[in-house]
C-alpha atoms as a PDB file:
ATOM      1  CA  UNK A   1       0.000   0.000   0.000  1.00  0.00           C
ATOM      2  CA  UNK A   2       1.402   3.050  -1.069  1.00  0.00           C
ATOM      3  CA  UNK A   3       0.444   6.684   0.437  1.00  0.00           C
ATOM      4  CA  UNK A   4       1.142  10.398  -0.746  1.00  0.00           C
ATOM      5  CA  UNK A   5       2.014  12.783   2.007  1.00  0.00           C
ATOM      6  CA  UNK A   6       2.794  16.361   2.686  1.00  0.00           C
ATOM      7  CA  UNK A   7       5.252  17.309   5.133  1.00  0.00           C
ATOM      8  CA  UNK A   8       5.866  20.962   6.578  1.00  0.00           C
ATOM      9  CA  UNK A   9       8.415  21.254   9.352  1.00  0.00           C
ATOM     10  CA  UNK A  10       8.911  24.778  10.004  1.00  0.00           C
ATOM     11  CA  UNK A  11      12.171  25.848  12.955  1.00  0.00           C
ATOM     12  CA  UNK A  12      12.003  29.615  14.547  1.00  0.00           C
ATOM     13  CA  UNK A  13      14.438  30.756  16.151  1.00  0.00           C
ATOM     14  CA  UNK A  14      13.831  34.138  18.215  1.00  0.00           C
ATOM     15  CA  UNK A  15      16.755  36.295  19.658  1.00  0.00           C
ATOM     16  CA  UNK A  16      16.670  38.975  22.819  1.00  0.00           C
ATOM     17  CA  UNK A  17      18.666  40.800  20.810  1.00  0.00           C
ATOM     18  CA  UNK A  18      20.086  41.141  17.389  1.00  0.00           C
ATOM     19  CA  UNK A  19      22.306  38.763  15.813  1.00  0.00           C
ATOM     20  CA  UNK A  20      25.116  39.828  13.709  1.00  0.00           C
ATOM     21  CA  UNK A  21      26.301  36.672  11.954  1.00  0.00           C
ATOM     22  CA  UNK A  22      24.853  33.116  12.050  1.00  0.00           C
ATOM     23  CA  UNK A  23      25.355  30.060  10.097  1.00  0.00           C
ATOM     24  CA  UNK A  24      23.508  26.831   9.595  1.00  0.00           C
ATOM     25  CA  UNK A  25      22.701  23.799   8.326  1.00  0.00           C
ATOM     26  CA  UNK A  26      19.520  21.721   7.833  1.00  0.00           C
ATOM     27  CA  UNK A  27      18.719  17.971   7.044  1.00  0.00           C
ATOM     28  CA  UNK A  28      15.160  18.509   6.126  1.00  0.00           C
ATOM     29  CA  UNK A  29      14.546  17.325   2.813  1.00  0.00           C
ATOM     30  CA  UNK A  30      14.117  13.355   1.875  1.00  0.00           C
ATOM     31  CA  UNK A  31      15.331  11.559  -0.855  1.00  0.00           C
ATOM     32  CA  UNK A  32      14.293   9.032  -2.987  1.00  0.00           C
ATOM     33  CA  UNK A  33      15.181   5.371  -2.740  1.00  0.00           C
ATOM     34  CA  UNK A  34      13.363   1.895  -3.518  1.00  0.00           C
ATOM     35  CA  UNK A  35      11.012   2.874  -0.494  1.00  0.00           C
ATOM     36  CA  UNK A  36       9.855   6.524  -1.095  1.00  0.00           C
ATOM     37  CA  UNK A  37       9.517   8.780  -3.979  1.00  0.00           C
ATOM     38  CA  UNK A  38      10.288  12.718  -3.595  1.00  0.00           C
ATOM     39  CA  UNK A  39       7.735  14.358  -5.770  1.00  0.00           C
ATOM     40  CA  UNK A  40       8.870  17.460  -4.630  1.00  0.00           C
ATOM     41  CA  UNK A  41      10.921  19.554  -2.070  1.00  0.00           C
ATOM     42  CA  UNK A  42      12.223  22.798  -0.845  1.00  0.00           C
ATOM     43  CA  UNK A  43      13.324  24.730   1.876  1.00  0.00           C
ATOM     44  CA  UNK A  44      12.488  28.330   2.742  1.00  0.00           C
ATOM     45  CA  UNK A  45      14.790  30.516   4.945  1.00  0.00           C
ATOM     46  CA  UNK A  46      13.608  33.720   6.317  1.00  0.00           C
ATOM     47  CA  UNK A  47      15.246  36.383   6.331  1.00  0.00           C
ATOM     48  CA  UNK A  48      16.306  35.324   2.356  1.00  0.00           C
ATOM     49  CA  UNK A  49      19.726  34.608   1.461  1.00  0.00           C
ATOM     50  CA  UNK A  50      21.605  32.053  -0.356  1.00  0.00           C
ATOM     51  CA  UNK A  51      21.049  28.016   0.320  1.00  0.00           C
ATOM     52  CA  UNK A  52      23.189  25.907  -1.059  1.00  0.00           C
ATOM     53  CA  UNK A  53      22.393  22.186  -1.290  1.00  0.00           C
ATOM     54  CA  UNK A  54      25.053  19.126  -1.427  1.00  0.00           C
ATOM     55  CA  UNK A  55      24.809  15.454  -0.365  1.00  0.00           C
ATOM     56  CA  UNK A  56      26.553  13.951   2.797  1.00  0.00           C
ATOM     57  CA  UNK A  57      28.787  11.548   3.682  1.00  0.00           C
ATOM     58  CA  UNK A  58      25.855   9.441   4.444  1.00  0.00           C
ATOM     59  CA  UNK A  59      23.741  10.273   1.635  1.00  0.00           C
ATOM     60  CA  UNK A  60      21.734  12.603   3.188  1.00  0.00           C
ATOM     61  CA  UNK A  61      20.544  16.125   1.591  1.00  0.00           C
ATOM     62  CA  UNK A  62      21.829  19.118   3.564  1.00  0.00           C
ATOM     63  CA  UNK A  63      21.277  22.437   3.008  1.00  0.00           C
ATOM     64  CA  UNK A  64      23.350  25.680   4.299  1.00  0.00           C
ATOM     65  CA  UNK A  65      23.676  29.511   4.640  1.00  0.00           C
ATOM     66  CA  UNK A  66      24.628  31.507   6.185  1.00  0.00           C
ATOM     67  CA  UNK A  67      23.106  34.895   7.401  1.00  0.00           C
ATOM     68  CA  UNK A  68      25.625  38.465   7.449  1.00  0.00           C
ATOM     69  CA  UNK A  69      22.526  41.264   8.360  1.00  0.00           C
ATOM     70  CA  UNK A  70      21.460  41.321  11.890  1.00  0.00           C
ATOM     71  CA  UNK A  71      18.277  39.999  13.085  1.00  0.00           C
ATOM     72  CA  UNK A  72      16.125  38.558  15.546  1.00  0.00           C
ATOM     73  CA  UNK A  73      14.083  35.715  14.043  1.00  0.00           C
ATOM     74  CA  UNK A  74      15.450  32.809  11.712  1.00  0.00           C
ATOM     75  CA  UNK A  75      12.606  30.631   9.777  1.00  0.00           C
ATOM     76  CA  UNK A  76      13.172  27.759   8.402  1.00  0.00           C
ATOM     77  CA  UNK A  77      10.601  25.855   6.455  1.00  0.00           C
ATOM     78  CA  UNK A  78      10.958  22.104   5.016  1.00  0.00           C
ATOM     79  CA  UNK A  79       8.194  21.489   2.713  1.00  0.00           C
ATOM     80  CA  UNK A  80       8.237  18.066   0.852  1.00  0.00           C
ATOM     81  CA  UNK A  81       5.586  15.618  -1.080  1.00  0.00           C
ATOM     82  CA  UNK A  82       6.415  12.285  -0.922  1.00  0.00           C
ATOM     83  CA  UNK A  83       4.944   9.121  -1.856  1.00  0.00           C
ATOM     84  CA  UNK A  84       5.375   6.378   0.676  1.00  0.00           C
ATOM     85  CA  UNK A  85       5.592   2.651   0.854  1.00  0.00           C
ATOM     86  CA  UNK A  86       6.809   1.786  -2.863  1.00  0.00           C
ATOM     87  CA  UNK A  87       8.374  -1.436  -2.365  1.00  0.00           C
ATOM     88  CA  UNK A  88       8.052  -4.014   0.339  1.00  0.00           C
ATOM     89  CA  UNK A  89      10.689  -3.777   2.850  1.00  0.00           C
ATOM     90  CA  UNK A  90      12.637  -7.422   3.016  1.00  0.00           C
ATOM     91  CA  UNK A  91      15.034  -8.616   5.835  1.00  0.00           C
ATOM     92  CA  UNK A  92      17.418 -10.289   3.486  1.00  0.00           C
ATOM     93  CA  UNK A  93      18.853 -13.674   3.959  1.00  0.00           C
ATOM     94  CA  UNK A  94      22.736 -13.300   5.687  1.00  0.00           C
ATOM     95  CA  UNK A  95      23.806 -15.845   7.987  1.00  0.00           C
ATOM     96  CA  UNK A  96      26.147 -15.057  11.188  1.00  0.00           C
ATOM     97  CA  UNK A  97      29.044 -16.387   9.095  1.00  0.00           C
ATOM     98  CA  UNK A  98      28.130 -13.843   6.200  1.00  0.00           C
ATOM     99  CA  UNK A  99      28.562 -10.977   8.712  1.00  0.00           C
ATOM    100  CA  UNK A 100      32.233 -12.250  10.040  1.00  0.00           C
ATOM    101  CA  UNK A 101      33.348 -12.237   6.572  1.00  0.00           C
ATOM    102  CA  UNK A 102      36.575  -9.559   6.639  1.00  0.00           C
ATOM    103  CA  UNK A 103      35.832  -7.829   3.774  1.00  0.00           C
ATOM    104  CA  UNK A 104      32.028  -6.946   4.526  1.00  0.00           C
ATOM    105  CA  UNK A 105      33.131  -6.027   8.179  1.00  0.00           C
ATOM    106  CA  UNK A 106      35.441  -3.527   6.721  1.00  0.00           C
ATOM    107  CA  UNK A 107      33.106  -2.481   4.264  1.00  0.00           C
ATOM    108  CA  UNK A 108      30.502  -1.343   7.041  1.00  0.00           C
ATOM    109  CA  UNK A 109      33.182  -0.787   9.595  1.00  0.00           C
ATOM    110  CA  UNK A 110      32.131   2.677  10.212  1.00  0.00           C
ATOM    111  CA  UNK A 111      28.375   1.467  11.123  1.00  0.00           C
ATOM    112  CA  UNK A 112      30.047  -1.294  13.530  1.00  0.00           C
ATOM    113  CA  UNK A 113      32.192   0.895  16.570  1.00  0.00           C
ATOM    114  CA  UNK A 114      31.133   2.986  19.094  1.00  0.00           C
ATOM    115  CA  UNK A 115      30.591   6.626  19.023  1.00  0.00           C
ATOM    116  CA  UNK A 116      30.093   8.648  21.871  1.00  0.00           C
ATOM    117  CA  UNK A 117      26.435   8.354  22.202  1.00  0.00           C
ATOM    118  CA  UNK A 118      26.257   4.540  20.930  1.00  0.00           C
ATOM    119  CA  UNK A 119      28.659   2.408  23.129  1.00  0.00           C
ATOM    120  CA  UNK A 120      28.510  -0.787  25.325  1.00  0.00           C
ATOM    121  CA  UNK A 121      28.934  -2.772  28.146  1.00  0.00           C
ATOM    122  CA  UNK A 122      27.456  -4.393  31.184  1.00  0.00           C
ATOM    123  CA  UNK A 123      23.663  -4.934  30.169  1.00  0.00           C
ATOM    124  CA  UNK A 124      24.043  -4.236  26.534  1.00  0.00           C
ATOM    125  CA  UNK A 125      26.933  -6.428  26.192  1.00  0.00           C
ATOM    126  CA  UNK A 126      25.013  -9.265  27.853  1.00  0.00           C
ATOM    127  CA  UNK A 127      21.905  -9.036  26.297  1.00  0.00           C
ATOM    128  CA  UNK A 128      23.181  -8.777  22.916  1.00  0.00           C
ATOM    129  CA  UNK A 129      25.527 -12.270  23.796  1.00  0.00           C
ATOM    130  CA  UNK A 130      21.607 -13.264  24.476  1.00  0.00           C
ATOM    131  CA  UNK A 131      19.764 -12.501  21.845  1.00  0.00           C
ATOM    132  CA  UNK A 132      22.353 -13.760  19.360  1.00  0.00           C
ATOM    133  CA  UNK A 133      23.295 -16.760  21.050  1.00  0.00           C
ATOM    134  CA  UNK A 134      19.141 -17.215  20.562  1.00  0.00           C
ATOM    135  CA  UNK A 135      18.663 -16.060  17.180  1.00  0.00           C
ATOM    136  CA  UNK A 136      19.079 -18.584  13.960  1.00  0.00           C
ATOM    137  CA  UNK A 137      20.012 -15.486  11.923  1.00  0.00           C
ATOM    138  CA  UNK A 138      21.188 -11.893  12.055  1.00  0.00           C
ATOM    139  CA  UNK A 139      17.448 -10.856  10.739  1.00  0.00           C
ATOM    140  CA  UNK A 140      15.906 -12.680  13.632  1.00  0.00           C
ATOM    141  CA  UNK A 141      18.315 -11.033  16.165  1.00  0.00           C
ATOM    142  CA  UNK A 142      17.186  -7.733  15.051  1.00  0.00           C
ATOM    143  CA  UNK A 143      13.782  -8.344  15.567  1.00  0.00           C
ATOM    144  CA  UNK A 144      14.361  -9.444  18.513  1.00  0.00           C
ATOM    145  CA  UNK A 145      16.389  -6.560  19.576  1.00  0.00           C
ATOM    146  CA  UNK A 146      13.693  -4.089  18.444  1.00  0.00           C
ATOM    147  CA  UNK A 147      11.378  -5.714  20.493  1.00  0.00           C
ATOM    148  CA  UNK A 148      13.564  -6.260  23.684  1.00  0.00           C
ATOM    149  CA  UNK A 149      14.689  -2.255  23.562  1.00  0.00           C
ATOM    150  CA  UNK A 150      10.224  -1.230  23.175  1.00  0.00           C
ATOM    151  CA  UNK A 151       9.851  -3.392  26.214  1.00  0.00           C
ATOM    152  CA  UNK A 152      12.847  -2.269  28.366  1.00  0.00           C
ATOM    153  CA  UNK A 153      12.320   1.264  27.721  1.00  0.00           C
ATOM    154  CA  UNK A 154       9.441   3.701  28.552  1.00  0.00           C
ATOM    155  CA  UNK A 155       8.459   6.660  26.380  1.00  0.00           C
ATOM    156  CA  UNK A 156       8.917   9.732  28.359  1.00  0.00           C
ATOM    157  CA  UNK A 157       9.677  13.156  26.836  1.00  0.00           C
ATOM    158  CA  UNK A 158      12.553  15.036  28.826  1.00  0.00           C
ATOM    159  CA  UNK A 159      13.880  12.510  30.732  1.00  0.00           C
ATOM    160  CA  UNK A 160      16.538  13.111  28.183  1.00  0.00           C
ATOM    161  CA  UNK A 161      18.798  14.871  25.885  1.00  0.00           C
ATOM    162  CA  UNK A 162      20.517  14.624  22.467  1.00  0.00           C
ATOM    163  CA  UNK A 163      23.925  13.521  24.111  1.00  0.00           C
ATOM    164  CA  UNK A 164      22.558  11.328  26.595  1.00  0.00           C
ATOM    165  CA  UNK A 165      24.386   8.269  26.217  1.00  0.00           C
ATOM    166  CA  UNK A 166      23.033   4.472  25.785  1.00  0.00           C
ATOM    167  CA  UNK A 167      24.176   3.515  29.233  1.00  0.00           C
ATOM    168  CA  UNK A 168      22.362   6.857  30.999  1.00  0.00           C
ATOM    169  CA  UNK A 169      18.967   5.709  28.958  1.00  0.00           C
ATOM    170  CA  UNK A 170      19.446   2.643  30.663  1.00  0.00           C
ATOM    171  CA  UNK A 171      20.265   3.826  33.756  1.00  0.00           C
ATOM    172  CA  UNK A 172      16.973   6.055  33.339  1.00  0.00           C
ATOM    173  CA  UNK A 173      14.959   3.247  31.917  1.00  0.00           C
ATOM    174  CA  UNK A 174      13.240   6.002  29.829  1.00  0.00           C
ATOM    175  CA  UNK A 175      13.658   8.379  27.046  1.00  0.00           C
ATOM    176  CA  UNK A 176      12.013   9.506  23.243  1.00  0.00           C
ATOM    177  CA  UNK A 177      12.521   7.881  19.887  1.00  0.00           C
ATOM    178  CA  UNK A 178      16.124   8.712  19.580  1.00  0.00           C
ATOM    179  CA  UNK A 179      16.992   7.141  22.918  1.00  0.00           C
ATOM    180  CA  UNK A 180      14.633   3.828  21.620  1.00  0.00           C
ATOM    181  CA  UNK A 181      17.098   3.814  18.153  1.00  0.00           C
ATOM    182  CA  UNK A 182      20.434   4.562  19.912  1.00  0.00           C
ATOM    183  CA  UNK A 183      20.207   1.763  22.703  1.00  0.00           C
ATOM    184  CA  UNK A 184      18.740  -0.307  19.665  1.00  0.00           C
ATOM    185  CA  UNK A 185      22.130   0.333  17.591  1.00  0.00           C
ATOM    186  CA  UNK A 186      24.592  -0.483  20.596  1.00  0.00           C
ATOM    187  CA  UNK A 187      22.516  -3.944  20.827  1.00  0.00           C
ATOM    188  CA  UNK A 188      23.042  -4.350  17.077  1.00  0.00           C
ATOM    189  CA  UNK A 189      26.608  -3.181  16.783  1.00  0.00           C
ATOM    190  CA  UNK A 190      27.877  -5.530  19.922  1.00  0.00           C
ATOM    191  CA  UNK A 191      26.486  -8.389  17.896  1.00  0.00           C
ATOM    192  CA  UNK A 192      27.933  -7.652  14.886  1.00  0.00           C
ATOM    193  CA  UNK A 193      24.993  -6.625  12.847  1.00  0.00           C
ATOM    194  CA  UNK A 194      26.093  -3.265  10.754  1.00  0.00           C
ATOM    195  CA  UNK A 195      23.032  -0.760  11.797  1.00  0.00           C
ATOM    196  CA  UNK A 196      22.187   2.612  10.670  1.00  0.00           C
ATOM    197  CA  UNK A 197      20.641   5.529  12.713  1.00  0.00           C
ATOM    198  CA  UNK A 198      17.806   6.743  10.227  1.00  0.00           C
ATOM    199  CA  UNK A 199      15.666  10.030  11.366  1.00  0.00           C
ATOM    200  CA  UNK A 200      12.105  11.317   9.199  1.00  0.00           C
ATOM    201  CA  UNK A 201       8.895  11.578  10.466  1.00  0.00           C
ATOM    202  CA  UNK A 202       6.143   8.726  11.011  1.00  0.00           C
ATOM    203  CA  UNK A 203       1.995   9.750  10.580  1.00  0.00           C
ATOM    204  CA  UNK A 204       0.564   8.898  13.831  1.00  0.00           C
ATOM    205  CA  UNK A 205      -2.526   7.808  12.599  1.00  0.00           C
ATOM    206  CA  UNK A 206      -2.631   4.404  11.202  1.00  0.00           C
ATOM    207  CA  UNK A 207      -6.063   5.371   9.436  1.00  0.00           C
ATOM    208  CA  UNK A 208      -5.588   8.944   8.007  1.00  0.00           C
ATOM    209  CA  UNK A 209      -8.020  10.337   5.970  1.00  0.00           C
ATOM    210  CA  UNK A 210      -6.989  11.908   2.681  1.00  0.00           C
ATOM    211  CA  UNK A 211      -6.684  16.139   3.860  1.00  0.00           C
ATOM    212  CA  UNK A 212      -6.816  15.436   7.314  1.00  0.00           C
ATOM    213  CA  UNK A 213      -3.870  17.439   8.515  1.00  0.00           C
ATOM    214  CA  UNK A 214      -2.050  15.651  11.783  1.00  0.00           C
ATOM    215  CA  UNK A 215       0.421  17.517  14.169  1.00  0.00           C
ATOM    216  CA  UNK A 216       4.013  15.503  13.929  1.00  0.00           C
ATOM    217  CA  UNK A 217       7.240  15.496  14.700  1.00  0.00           C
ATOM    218  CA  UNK A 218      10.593  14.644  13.878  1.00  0.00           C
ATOM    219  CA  UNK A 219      11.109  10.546  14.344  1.00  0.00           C
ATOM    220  CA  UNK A 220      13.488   7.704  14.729  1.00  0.00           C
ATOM    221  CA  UNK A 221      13.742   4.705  13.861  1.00  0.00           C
ATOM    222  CA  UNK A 222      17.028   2.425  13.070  1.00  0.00           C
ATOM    223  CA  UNK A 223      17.886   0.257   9.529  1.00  0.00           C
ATOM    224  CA  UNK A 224      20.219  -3.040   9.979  1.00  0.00           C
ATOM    225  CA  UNK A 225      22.161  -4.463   7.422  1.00  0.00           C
ATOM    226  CA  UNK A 226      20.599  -8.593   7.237  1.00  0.00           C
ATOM    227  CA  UNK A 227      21.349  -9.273   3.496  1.00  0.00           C
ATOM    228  CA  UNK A 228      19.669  -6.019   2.801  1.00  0.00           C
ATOM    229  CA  UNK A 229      18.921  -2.972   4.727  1.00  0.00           C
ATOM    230  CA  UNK A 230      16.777  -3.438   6.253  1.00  0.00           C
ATOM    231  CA  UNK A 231      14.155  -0.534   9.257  1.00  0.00           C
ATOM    232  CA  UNK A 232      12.730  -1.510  12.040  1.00  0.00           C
ATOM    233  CA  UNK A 233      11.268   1.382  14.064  1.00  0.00           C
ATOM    234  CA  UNK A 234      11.955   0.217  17.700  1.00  0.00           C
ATOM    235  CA  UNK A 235       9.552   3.024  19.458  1.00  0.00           C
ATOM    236  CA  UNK A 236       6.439   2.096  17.883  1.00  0.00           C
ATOM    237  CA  UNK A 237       7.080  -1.562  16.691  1.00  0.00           C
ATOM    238  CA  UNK A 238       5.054  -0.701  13.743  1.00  0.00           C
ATOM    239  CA  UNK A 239       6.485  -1.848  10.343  1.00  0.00           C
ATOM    240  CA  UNK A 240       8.464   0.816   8.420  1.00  0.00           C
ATOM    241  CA  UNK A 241       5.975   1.170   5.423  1.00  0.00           C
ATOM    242  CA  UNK A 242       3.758   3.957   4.400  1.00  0.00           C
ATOM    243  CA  UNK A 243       3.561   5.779   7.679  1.00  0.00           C
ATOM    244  CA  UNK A 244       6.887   6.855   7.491  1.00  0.00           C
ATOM    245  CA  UNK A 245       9.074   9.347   5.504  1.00  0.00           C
ATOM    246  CA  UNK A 246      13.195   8.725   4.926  1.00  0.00           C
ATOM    247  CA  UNK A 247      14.824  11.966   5.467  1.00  0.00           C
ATOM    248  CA  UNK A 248      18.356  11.294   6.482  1.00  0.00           C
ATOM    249  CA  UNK A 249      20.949   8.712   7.915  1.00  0.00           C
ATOM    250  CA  UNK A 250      24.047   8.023  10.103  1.00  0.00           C
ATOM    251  CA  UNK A 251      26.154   6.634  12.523  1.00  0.00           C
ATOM    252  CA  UNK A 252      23.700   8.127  15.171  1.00  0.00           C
ATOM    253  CA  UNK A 253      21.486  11.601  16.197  1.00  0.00           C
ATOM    254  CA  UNK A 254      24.435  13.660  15.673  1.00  0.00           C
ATOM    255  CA  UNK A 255      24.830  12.946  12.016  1.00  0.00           C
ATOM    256  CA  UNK A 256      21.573  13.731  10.968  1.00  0.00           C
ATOM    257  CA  UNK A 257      20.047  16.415  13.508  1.00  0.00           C
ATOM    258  CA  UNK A 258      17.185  18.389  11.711  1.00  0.00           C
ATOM    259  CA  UNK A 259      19.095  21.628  12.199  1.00  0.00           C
ATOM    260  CA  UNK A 260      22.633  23.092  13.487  1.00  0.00           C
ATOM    261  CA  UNK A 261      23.961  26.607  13.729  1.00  0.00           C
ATOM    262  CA  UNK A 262      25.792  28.998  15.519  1.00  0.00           C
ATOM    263  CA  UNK A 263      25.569  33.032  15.777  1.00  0.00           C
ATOM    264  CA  UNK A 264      27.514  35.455  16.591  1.00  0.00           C
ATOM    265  CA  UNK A 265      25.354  38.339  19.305  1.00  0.00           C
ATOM    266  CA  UNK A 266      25.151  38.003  23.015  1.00  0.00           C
ATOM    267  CA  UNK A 267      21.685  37.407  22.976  1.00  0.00           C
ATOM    268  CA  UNK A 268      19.673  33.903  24.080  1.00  0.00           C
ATOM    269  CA  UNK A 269      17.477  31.999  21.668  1.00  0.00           C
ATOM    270  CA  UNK A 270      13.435  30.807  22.214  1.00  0.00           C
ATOM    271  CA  UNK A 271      12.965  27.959  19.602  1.00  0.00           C
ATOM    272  CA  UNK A 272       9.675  27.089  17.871  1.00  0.00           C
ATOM    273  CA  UNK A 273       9.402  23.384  16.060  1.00  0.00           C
ATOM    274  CA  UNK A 274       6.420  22.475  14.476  1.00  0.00           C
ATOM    275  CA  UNK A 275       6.060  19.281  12.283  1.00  0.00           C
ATOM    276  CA  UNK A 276       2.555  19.010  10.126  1.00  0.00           C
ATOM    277  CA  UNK A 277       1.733  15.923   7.941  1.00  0.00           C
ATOM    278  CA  UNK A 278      -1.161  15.324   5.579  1.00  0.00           C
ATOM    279  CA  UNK A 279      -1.654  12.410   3.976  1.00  0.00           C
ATOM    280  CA  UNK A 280      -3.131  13.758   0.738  1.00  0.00           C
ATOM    281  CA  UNK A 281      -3.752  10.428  -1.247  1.00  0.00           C
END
């Protein structure tokens, strides 16, 4: 089942005082792959100046500018159409032996260490010796990691931050999407599994009506390499289809973070988010 979407994800920043310089990037605009199709996209920067678009590391659109007038508000404005849910998503068919092989671990070696947010020991080390020691294949084991990180954890927004590390969300036993796909990653990673941190937005309503406009937000979910790459969205267990848009993808959150920047002013900052998505066919 395939699904056409609108997506409008609009950042505000408000200073106490003018800003003299700022610059910033944004990771706001999907791309297409053999999952989604961009029908169209653009961002929209307020006060206007010159974007300039290039493609990441990770293959992941960024756009940045930078702004040399002062101000006092920043807008930025993702608008995107996408159509969602073209192909079936597969697990893919590698054995444990598959993902020992030298030249694959090399190949994805970068998606296989720690970083600073994604690292192990103690429980994760353990469990993942479980779960793999239990699991026939490296597609099973992810599945079953998905589903051991939704049961351990407990949604709860603020009990975090973006450089809370795997071992604090244990320690809290709590935390939002991001916290769900990091601890999910260290599982993956200690077992050998190659995993990517993907971030994009998922509809929250299962049965949206064509126009209905639904308040979002940015979401997380994580893709493992089993033969194929293969999402699983460990938050809401729900399978990585139609519901949800690709936008961009790493080694964790601080690869793909919605938007970055830095000004020059002694004034603070107020920021607005606001995510809306329509499903419009």
């Amino acid at each position: 089942m395939t699904w056409r979407m609108q997506i409008v994800h609009s950042t505000r920043y408000r200073y106490s005082a003018p800003v003299f310089q700022s610059y910033n990037e944004a990771r706001l605009e999907p791309r297409s792959d053999r999952h989604q199709a961009v029908l169209s996209s653009r961002v929209e920067v307020d006060p206007s100046t010159r974007v300039v678009r290039h493609i990441d590391y990770w293959g992941s659109v960024v756009h940045h500018f930078d702004l040399q007038v002062p101000h006092q508000e920043l807008s930025v404005v993702g608008r995107a159409i996408v159509e969602t849910g073209t192909a079936p998503v597969e697990p893919g068919d590698a054995t444990w032996d598959d993902l020992a092989d030298e030249a694959l671990r090399d190949q994805f070696e970068e998606l296989l260490v720690p970083t600073p947010t994604v690292s192990w020991n103690g429980e994760v080390t353990a469990t993942a010796a479980e779960i793999r020691a239990a699991s026939a294949t490296p597609a099973a084991a992810a599945e079953a990691v998905a589903g051991w990180v939704h049961d351990r954890l407990e949604y709860v927004v603020g009990a975090t931050g973006v450089q809370t590390t795997v071992n604090e969300v244990l320690g809290h036993g709590s935390g939002v999407c991001q916290d769900f796909a990091h601890v999910t990653l260290a599982l993956l990673r200690a077992m050998g599994i190659p995993a990517w941190y993907v971030s994009g937005y998922l509809h929250p309503k299962v049965d949206a009506e064509i126009d209905e406009q639904a308040v979002g937000e940015s979401h997380a979910w994580v893709a493992a390499f089993t033969g194929s790459v293969w999402p699983l969205d460990p938050t809401s267990m729900h399978p990585v289809a139609e519901r949800h848009v690709r936008v961009a993808a790493g080694r964790d959150y601080h690869d793909v973070a919605p938007f970055r920047g830095i000004y020059a002013g002694r004034a603070d900052q107020a920021l607005e988010v606001s995510v809306e998505l329509t499903r419009t066919a």
